[in-house]
C-alpha atoms as a PDB file:
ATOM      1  CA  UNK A   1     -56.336  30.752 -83.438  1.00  0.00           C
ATOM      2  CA  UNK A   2     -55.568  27.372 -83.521  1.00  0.00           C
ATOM      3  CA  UNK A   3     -56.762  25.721 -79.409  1.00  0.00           C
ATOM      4  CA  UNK A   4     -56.035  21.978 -78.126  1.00  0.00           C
ATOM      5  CA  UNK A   5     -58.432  21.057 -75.467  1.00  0.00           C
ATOM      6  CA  UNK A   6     -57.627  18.012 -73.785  1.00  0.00           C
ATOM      7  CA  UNK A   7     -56.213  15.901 -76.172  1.00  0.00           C
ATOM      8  CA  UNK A   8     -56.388  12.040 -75.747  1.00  0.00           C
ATOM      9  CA  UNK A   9     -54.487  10.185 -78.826  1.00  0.00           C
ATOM     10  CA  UNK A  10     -53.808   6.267 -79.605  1.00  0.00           C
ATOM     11  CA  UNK A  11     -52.347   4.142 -81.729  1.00  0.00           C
ATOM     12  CA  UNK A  12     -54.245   0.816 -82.775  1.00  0.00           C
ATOM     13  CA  UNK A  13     -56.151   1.500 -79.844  1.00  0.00           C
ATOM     14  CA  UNK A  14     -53.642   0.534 -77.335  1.00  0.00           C
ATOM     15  CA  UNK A  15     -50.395   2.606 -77.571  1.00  0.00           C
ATOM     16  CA  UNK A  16     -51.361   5.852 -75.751  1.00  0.00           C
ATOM     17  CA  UNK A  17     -49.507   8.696 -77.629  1.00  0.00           C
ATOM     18  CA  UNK A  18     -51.289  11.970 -76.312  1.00  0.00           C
ATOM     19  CA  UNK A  19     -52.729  12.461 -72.707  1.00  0.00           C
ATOM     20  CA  UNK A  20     -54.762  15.415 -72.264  1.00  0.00           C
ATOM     21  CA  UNK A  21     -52.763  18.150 -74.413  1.00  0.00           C
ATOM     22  CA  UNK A  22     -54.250  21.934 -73.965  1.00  0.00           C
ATOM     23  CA  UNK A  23     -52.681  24.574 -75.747  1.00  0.00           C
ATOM     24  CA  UNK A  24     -53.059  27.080 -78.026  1.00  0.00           C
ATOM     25  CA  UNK A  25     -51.254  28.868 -81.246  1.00  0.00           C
ATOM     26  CA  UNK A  26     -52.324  32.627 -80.979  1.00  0.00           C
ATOM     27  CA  UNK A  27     -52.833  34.651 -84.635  1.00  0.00           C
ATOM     28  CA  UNK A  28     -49.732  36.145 -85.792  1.00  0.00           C
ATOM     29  CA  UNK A  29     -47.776  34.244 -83.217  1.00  0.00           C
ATOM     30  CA  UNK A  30     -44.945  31.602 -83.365  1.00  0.00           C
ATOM     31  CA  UNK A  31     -45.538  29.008 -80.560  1.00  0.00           C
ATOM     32  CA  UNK A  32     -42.689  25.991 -79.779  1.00  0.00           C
ATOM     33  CA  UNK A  33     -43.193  22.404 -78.464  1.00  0.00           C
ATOM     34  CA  UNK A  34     -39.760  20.974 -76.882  1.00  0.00           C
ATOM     35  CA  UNK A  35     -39.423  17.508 -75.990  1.00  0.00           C
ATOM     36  CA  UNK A  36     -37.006  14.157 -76.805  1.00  0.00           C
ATOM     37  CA  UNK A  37     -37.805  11.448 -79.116  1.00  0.00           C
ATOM     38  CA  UNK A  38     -41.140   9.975 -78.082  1.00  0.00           C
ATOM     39  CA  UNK A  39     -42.625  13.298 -76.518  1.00  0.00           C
ATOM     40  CA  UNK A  40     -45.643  13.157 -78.437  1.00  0.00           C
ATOM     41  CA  UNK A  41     -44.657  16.241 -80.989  1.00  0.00           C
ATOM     42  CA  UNK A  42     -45.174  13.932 -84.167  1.00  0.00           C
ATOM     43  CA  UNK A  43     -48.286  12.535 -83.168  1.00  0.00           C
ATOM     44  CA  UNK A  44     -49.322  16.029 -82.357  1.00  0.00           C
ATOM     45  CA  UNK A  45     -48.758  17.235 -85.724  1.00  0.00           C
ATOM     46  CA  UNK A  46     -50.640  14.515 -87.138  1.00  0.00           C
ATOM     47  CA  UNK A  47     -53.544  15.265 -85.339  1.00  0.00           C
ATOM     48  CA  UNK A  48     -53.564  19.066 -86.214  1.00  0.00           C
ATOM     49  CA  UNK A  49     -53.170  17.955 -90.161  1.00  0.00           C
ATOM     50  CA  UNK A  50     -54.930  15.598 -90.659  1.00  0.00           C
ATOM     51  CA  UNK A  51     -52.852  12.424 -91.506  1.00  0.00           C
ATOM     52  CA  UNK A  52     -53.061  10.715 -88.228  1.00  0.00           C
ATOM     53  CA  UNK A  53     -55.793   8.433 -89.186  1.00  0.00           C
ATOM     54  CA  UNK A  54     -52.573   7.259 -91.975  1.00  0.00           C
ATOM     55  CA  UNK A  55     -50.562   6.240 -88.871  1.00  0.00           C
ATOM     56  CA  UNK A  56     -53.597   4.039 -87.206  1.00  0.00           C
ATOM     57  CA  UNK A  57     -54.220   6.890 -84.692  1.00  0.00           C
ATOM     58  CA  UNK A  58     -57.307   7.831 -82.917  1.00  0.00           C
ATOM     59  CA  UNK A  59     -58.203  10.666 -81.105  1.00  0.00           C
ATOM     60  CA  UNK A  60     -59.663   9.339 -78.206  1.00  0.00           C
ATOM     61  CA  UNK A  61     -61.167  12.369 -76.490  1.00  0.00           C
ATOM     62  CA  UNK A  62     -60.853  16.093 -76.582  1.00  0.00           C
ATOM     63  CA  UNK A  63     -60.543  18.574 -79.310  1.00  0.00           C
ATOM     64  CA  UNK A  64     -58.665  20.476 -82.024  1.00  0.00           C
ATOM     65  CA  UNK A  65     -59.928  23.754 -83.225  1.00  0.00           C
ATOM     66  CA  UNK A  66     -59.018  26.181 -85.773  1.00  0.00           C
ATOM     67  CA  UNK A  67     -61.187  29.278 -85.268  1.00  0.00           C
ATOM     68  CA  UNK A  68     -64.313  27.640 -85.234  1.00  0.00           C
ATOM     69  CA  UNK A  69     -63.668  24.845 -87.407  1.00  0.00           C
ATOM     70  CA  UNK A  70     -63.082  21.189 -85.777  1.00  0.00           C
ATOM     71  CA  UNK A  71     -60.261  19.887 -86.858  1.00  0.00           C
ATOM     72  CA  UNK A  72     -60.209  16.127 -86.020  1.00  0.00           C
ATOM     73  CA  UNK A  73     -62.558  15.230 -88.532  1.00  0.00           C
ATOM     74  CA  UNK A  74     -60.880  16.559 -91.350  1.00  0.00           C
ATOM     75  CA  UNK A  75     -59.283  15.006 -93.768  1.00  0.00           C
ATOM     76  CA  UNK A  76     -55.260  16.355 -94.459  1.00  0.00           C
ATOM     77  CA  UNK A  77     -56.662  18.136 -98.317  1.00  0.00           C
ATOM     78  CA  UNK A  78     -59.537  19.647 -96.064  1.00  0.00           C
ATOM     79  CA  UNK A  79     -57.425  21.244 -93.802  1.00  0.00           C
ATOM     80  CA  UNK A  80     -54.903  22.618 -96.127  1.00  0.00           C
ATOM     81  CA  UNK A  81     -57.919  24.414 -97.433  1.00  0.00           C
ATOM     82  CA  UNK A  82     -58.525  25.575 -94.497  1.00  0.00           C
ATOM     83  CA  UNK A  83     -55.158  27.142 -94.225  1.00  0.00           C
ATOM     84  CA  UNK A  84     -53.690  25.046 -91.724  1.00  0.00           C
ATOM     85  CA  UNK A  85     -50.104  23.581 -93.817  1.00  0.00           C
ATOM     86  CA  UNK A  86     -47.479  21.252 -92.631  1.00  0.00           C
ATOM     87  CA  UNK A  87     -43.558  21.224 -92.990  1.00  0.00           C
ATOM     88  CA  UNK A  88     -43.154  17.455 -92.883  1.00  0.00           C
ATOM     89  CA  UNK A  89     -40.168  15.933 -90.539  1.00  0.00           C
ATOM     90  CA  UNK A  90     -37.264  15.019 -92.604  1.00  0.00           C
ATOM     91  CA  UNK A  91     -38.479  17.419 -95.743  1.00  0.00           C
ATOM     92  CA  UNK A  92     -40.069  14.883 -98.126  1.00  0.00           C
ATOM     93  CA  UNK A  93     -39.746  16.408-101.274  1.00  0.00           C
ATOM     94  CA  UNK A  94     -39.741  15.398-104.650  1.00  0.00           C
ATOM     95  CA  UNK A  95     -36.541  14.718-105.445  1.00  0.00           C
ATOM     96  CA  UNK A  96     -36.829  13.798-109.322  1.00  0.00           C
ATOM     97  CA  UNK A  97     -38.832  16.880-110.071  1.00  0.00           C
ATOM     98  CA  UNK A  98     -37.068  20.349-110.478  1.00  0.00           C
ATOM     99  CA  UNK A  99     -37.331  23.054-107.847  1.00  0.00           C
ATOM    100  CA  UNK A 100     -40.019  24.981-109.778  1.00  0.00           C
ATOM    101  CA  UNK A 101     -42.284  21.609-110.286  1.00  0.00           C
ATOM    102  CA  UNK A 102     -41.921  21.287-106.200  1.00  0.00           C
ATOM    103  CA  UNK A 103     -43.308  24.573-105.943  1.00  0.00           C
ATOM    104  CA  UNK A 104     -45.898  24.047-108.630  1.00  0.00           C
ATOM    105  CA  UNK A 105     -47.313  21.327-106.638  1.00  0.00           C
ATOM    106  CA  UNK A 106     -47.327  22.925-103.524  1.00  0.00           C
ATOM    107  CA  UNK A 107     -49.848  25.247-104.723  1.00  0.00           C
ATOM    108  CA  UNK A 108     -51.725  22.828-106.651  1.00  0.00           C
ATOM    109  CA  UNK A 109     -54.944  23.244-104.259  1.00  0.00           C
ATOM    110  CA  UNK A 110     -55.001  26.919-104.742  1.00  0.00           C
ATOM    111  CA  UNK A 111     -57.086  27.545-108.576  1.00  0.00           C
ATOM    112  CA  UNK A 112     -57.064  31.389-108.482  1.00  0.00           C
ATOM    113  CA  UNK A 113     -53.313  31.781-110.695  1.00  0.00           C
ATOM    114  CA  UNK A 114     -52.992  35.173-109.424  1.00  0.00           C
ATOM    115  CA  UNK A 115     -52.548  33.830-106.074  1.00  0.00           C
ATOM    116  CA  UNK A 116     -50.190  31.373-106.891  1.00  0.00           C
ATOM    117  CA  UNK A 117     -47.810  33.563-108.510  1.00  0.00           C
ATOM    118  CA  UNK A 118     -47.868  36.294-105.414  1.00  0.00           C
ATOM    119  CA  UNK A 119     -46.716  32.925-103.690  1.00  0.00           C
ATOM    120  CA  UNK A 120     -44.176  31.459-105.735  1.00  0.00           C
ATOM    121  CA  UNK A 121     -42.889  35.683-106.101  1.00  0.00           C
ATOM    122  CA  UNK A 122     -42.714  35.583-101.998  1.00  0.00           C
ATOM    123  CA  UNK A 123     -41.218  31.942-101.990  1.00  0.00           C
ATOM    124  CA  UNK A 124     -38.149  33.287-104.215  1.00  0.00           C
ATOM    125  CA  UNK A 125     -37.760  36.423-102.326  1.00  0.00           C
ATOM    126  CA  UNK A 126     -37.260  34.800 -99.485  1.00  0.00           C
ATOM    127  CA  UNK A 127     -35.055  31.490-100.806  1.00  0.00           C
ATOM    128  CA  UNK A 128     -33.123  33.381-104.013  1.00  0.00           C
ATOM    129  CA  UNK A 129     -31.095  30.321-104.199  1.00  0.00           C
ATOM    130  CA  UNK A 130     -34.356  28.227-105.176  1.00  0.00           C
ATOM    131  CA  UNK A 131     -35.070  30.565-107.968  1.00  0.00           C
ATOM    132  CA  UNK A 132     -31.593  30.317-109.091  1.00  0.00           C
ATOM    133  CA  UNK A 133     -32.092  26.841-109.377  1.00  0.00           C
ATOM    134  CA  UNK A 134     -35.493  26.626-110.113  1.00  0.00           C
ATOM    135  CA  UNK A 135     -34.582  23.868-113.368  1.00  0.00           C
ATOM    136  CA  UNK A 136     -32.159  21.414-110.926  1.00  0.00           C
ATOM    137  CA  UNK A 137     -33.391  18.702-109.611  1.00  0.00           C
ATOM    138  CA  UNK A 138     -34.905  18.588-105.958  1.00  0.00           C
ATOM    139  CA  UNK A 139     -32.387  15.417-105.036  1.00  0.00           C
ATOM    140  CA  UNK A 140     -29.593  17.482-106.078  1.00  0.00           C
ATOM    141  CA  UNK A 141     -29.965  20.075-103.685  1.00  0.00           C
ATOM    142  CA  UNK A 142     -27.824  20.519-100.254  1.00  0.00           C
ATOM    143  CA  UNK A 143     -30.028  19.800 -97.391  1.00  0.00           C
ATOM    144  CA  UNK A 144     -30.721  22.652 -96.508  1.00  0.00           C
ATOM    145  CA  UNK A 145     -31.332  23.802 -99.513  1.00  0.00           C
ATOM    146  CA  UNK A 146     -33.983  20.738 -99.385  1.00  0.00           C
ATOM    147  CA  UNK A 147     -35.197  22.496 -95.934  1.00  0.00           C
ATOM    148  CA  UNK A 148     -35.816  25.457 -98.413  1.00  0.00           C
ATOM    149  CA  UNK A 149     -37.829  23.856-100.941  1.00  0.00           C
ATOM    150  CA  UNK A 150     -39.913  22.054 -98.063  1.00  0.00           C
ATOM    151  CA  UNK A 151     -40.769  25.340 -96.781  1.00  0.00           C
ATOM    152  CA  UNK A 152     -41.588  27.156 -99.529  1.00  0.00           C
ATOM    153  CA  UNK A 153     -43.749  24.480-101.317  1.00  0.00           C
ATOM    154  CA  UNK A 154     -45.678  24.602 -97.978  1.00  0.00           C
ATOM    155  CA  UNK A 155     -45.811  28.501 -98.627  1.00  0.00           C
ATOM    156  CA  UNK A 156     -47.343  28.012-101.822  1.00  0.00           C
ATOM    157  CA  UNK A 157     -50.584  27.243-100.426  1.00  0.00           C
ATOM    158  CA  UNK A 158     -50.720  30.288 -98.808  1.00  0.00           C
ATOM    159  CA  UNK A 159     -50.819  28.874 -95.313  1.00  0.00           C
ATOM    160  CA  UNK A 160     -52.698  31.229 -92.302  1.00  0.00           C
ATOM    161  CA  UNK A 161     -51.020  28.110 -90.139  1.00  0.00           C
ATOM    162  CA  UNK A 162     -47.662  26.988 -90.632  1.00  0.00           C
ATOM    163  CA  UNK A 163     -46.609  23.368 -89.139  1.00  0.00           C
ATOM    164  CA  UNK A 164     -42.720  22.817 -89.052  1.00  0.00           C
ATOM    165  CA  UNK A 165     -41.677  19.178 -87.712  1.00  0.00           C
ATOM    166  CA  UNK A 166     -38.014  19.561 -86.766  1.00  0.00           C
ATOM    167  CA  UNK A 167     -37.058  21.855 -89.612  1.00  0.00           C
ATOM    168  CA  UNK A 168     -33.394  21.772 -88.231  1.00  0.00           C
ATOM    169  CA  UNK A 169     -32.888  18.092 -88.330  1.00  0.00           C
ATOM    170  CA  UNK A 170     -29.357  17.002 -90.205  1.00  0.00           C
ATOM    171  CA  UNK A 171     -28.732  20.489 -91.015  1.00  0.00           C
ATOM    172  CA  UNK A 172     -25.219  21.878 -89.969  1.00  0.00           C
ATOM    173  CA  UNK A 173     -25.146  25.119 -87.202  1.00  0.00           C
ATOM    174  CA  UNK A 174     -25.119  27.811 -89.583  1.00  0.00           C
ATOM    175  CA  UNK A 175     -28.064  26.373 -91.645  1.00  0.00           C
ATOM    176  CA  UNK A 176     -29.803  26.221 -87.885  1.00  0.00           C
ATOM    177  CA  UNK A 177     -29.894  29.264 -87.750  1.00  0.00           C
ATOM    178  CA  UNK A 178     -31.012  30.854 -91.490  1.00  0.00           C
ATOM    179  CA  UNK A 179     -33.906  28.153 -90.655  1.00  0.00           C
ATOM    180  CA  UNK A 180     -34.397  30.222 -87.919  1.00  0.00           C
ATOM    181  CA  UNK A 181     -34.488  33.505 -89.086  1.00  0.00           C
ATOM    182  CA  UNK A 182     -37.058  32.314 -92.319  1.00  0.00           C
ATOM    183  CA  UNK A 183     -39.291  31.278 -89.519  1.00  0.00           C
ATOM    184  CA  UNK A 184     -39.171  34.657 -87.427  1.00  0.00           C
ATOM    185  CA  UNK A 185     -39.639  36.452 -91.321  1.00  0.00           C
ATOM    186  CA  UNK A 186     -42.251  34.015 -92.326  1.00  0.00           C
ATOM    187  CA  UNK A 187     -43.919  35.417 -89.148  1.00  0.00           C
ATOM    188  CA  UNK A 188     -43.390  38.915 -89.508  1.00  0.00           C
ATOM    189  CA  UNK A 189     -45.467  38.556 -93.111  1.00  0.00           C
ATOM    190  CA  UNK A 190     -48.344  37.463 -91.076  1.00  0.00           C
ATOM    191  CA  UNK A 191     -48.167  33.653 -90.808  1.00  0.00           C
ATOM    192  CA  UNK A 192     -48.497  31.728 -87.521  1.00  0.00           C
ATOM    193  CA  UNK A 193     -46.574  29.050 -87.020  1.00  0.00           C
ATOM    194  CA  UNK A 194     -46.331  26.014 -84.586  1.00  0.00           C
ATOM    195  CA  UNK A 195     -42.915  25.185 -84.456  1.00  0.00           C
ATOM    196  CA  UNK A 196     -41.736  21.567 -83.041  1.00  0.00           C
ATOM    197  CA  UNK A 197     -38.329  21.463 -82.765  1.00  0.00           C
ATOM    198  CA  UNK A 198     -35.658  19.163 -80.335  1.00  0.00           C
ATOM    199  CA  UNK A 199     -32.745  22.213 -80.948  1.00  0.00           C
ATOM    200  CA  UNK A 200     -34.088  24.474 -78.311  1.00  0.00           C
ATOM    201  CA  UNK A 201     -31.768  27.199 -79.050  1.00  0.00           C
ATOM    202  CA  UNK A 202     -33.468  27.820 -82.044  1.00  0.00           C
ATOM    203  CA  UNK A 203     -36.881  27.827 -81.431  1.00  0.00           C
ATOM    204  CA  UNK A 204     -36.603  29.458 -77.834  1.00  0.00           C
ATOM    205  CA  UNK A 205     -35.256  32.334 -80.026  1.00  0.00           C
ATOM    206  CA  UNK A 206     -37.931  32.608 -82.507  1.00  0.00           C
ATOM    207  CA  UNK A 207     -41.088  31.622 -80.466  1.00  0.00           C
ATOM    208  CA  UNK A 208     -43.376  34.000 -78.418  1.00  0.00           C
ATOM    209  CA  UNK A 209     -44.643  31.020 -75.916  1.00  0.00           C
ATOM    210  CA  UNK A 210     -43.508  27.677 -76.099  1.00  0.00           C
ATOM    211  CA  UNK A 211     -44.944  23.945 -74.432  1.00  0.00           C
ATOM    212  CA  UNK A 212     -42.751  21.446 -73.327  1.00  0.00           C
ATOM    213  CA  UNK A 213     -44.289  17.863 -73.911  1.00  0.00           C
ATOM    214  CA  UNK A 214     -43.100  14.639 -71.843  1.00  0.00           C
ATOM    215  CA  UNK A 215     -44.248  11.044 -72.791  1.00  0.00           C
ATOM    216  CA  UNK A 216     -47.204  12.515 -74.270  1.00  0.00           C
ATOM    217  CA  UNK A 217     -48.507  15.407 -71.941  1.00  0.00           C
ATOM    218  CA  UNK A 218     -47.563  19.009 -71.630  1.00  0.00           C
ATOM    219  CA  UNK A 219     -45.088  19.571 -68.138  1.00  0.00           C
ATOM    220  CA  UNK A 220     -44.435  23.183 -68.719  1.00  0.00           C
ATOM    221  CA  UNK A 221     -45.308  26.155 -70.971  1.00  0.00           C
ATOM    222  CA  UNK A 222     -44.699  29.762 -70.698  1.00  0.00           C
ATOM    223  CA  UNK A 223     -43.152  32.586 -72.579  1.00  0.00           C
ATOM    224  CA  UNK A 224     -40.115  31.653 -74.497  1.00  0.00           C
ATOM    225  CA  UNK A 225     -38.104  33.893 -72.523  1.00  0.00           C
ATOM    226  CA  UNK A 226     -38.821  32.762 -69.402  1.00  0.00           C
ATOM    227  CA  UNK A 227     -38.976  29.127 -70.171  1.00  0.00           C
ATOM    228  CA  UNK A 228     -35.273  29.500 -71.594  1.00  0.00           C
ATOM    229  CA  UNK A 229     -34.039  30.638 -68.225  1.00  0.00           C
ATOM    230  CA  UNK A 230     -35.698  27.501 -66.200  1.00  0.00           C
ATOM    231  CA  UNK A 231     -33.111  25.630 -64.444  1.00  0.00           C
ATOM    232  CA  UNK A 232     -35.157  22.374 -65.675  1.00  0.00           C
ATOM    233  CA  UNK A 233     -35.290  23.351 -69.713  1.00  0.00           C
ATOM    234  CA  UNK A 234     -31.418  25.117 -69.548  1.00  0.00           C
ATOM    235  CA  UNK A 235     -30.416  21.289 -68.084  1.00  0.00           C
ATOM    236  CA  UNK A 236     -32.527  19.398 -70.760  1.00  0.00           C
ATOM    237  CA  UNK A 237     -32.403  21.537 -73.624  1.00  0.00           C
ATOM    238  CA  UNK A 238     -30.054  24.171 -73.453  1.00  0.00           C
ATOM    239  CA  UNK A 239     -27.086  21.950 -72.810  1.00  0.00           C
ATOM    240  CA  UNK A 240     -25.913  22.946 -69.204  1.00  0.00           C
ATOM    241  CA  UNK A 241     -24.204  20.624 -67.051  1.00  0.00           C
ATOM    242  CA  UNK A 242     -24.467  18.360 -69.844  1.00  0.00           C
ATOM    243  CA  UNK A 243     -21.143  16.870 -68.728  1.00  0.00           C
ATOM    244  CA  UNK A 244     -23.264  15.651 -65.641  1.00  0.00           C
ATOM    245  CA  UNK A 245     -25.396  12.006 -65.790  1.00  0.00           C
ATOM    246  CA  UNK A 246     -28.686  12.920 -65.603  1.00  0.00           C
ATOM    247  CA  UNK A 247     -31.995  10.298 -65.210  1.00  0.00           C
ATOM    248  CA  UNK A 248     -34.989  10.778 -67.159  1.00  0.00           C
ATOM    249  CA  UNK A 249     -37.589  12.275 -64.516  1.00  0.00           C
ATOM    250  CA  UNK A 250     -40.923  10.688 -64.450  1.00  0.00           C
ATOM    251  CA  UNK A 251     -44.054  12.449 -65.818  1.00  0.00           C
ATOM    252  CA  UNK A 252     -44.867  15.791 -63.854  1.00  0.00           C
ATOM    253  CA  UNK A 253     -47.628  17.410 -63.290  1.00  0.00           C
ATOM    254  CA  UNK A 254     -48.197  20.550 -65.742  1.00  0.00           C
ATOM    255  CA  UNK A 255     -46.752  23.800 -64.936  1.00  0.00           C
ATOM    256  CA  UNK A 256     -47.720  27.065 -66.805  1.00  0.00           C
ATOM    257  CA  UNK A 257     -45.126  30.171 -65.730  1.00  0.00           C
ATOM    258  CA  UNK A 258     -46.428  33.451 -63.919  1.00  0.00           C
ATOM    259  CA  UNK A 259     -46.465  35.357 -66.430  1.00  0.00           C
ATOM    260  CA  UNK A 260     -47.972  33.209 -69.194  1.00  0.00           C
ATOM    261  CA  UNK A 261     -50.911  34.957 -70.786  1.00  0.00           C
ATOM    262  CA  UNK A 262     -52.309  33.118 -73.333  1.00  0.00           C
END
């Protein structure tokens, strides 16, 4: 299980990015973070892999824990050893090596060659396009193809914890929602996965519980059901009454739903 207790984050030691985040990523479970540009849902992806210290961030107080492992003093190759692997925002990949050479380096941590070819077997069972064009090119591919490749060099490190920043950003509606369905089946192998994501839609649909962050803290969480039929996340996120002005509302205090169990 991966658990957030009262997460305090800067930047250069004056920017305030985080303030107090608590939550937690069950086993086996696919949790979503909501929230606009600026929410925090970078920063807190940073802090769970690693690379914040890369963007001049500092956890100021509180803690990240996977299992029993401490997570904010780990450096990003530590914790994808640890099983804890990140989608990057905007898909990064290498786009003048071929599919397959992606892939290869994906899995470059993992020595035991066995392993790696169970992953790279799974990768192209669940992306057949990638293995059909394993020799192009990654800066050929459409992008969502791209989305593809980013997720399934992840894969190949055989991740217990999968990180996806905005997996459905620049991708057309019917991408949005094959991106969807390889998360709920990346899931249903056994992977958890923290899911941050601005199309609500999509990630309401896949996730068991979901968070909603606001300039840096968490102002609701619940089951993804229920916080799908909120009057405040069907106005922000869902689209409804869009046609009407609406004013960004200042910071609230956090509000878990009745029925939220975790």
């Amino acid at each position: 299980m991966l658990s957030i207790e009262g997460l305090h984050v800067t930047y250069g030691g004056a920017v305030q990015a985080l303030r107090g985040v608590s939550m937690q990523v069950p086993d086996g479970k696919v949790v979503a973070v909501l929230g606009s540009n600026g929410a925090g849902k970078s920063t807190l992806l940073r802090t769970i892999s690693g690379t914040l210290r890369l963007h001049r961030g500092k956890i100021d107080s509180g803690s990240v824990r996977f299992g029993d492992v401490d997570l904010g003093s780990r450096d990003p190759g530590q914790t994808v050893r640890l099983g804890v692997v990140q989608v990057p925002e905007g898909r990064r990949i290498f786009g003048r090596l071929t599919v397959e050479e992606n892939l290869r380096a994906g899995g470059m941590g993992n020595r035991d060659k066995a392993a790696k070819a169970r992953a790279q077997a799974r990768v192209y069972e669940m992306f057949p396009v990638l293995e059909e064009r394993k020799a192009q090119r990654g800066a050929l591919l459409s992008g969502g193809e791209q989305q593809m490749l980013a997720i399934g060099r992840a894969l190949m490190a055989s991740p217990k914890l999968l990180l996806l920043d905005e997996p459905s950003l620049g991708l057309a509606p019917r991408i949005i929602g094959q991106i969807g369905e390889v998360v709920a089946e990346i899931n249903r192998q056994g992977t958890s996965v923290l899911l941050v994501e601005q199309n609500a839609t999509m990630a309401l649909g896949v996730a068991d519980t979901a968070y909603v962050l606001d300039v840096g803290e968490v102002s609701l969480s619940g089951s993804a059901r229920e916080l799908s039929q909120t009057d405040e996340v069907q106005r922000l996120y869902l689209g409804h009454d869009a046609d009407q002005p609406q004013e960004r509302a200042a910071p609230r205090a956090h509000r878990t739903l009745s029925r939220w169990t975790a």
